[in-house]
Protein backbone atom coordinates (compact mmCIF):
# COMPACT_ATOMS: atom_id res chain seq x y z
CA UNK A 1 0.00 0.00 0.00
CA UNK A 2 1.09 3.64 -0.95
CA UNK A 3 0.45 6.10 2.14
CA UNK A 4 -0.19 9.65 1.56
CA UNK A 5 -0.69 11.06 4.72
CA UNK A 6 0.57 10.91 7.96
CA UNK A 7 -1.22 7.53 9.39
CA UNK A 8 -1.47 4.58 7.52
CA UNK A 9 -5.23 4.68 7.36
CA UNK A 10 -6.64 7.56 5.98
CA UNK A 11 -5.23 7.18 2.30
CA UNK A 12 -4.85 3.44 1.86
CA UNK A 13 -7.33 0.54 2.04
CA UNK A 14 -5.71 -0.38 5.45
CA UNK A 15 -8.81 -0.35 7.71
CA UNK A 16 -10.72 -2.17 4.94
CA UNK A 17 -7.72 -4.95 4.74
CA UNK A 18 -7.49 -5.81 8.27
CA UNK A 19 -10.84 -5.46 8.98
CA UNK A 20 -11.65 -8.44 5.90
CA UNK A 21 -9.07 -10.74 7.83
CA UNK A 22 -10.60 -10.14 11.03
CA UNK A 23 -7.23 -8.49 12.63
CA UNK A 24 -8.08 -6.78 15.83
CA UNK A 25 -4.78 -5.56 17.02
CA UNK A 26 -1.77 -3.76 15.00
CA UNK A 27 1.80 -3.11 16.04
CA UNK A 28 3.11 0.02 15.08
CA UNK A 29 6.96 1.35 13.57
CA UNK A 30 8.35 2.89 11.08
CA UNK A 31 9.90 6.44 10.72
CA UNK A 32 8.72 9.18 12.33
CA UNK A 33 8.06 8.15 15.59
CA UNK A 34 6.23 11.55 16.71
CA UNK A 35 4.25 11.82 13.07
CA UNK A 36 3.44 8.90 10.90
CA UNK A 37 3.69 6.60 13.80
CA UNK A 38 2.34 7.89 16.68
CA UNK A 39 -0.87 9.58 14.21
CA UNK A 40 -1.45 6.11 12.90
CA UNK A 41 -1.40 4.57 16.86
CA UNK A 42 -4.33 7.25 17.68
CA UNK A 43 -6.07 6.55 14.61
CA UNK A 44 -5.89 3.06 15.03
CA UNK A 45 -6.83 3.22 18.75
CA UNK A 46 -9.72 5.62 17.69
CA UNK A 47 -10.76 2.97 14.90
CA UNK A 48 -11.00 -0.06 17.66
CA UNK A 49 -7.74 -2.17 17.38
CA UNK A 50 -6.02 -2.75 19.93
CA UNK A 51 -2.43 -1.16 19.39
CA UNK A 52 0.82 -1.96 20.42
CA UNK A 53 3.77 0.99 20.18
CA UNK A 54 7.16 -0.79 19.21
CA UNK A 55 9.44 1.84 20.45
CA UNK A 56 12.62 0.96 19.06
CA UNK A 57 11.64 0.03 16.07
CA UNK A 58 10.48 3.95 15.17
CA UNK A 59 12.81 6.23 13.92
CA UNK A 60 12.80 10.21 14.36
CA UNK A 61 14.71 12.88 14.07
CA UNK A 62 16.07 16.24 16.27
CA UNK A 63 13.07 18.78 15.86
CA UNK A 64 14.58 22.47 15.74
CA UNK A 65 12.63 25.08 17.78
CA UNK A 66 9.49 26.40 15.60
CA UNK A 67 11.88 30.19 15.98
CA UNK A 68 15.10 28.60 14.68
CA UNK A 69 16.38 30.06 11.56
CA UNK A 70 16.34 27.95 8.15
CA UNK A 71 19.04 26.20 6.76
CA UNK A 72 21.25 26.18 9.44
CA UNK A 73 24.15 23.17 9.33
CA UNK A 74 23.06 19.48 11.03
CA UNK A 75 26.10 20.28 13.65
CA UNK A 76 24.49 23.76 14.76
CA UNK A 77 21.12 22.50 14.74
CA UNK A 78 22.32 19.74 17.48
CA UNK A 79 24.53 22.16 19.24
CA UNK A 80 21.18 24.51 19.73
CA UNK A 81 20.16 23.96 23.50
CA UNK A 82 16.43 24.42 21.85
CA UNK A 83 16.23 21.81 19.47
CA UNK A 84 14.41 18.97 21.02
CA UNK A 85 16.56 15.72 20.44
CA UNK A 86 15.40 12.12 19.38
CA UNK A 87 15.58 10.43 22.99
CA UNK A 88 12.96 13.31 24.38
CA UNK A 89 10.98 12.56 21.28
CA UNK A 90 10.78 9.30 21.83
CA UNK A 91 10.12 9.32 25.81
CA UNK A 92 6.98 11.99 24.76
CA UNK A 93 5.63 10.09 22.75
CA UNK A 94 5.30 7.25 25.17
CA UNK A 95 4.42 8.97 27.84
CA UNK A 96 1.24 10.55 25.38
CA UNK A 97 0.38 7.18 23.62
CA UNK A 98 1.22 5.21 27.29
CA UNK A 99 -2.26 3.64 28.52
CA UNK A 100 -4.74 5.71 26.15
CA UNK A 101 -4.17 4.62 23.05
CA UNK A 102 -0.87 1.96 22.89
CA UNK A 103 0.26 -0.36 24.64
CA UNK A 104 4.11 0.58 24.65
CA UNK A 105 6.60 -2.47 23.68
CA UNK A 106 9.73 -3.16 22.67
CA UNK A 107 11.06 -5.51 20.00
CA UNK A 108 12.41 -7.81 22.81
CA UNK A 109 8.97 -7.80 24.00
CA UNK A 110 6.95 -8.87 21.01
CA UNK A 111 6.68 -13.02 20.50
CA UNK A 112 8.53 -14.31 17.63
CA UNK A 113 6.12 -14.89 14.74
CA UNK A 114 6.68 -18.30 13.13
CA UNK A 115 7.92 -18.28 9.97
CA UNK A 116 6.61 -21.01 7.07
């Protein structure tokens, strides 16, 4: 499936796959942890699955303050005491997904899916 918005649901036939294989519950990763990722967890939550949050296997990266200036070098933007870097990401996101709309896992937490 081709996504063309933030979640994975809202431009793709997602809801309409699952929901013809009777799957009830989702995991969710990918990259960006705070955007695509979290936005599909709350839709999915908001849609009836039941949704697990695979932290370390999202991806984000260091979000400048909305006042920085454009076009500034990656080692500046890091250095700024204002940008807000991928672990804080990452912990807010937990803590605003955390018990009202994921489940939050990590990969050594899932079951192994058998393969064949």
């Amino acid at each position: 499936m081709t996504k063309t918005s933030r979640n994975a649901f809202t431009t793709t036939g997602l809801q309409q796959f699952l929901t013809g294989r009777g799957v009830t519950e989702v995991a969710v990763c990918g990259i960006q942890t705070e955007q695509c990722c979290e936005t599909t967890a709350r839709l999915a939550a908001d849609l009836g699955y039941r949704v697990t949050f695979v932290t370390d296997a999202t991806a984000t990266f260091p979000i400048e303050h909305r006042d920085a200036p454009p076009g500034r070098p990656l080692a500046e933007i890091l250095a700024d005491p204002a940008t807000l870097p991928t672990d804080q990401i990452i912990a807010r996101t937990e803590y605003a997904l955390a018990g009202r709309f994921a489940a939050i896992a990590s990969l050594d937490d899932l079951a192994p899916v058998p393969v064949g």
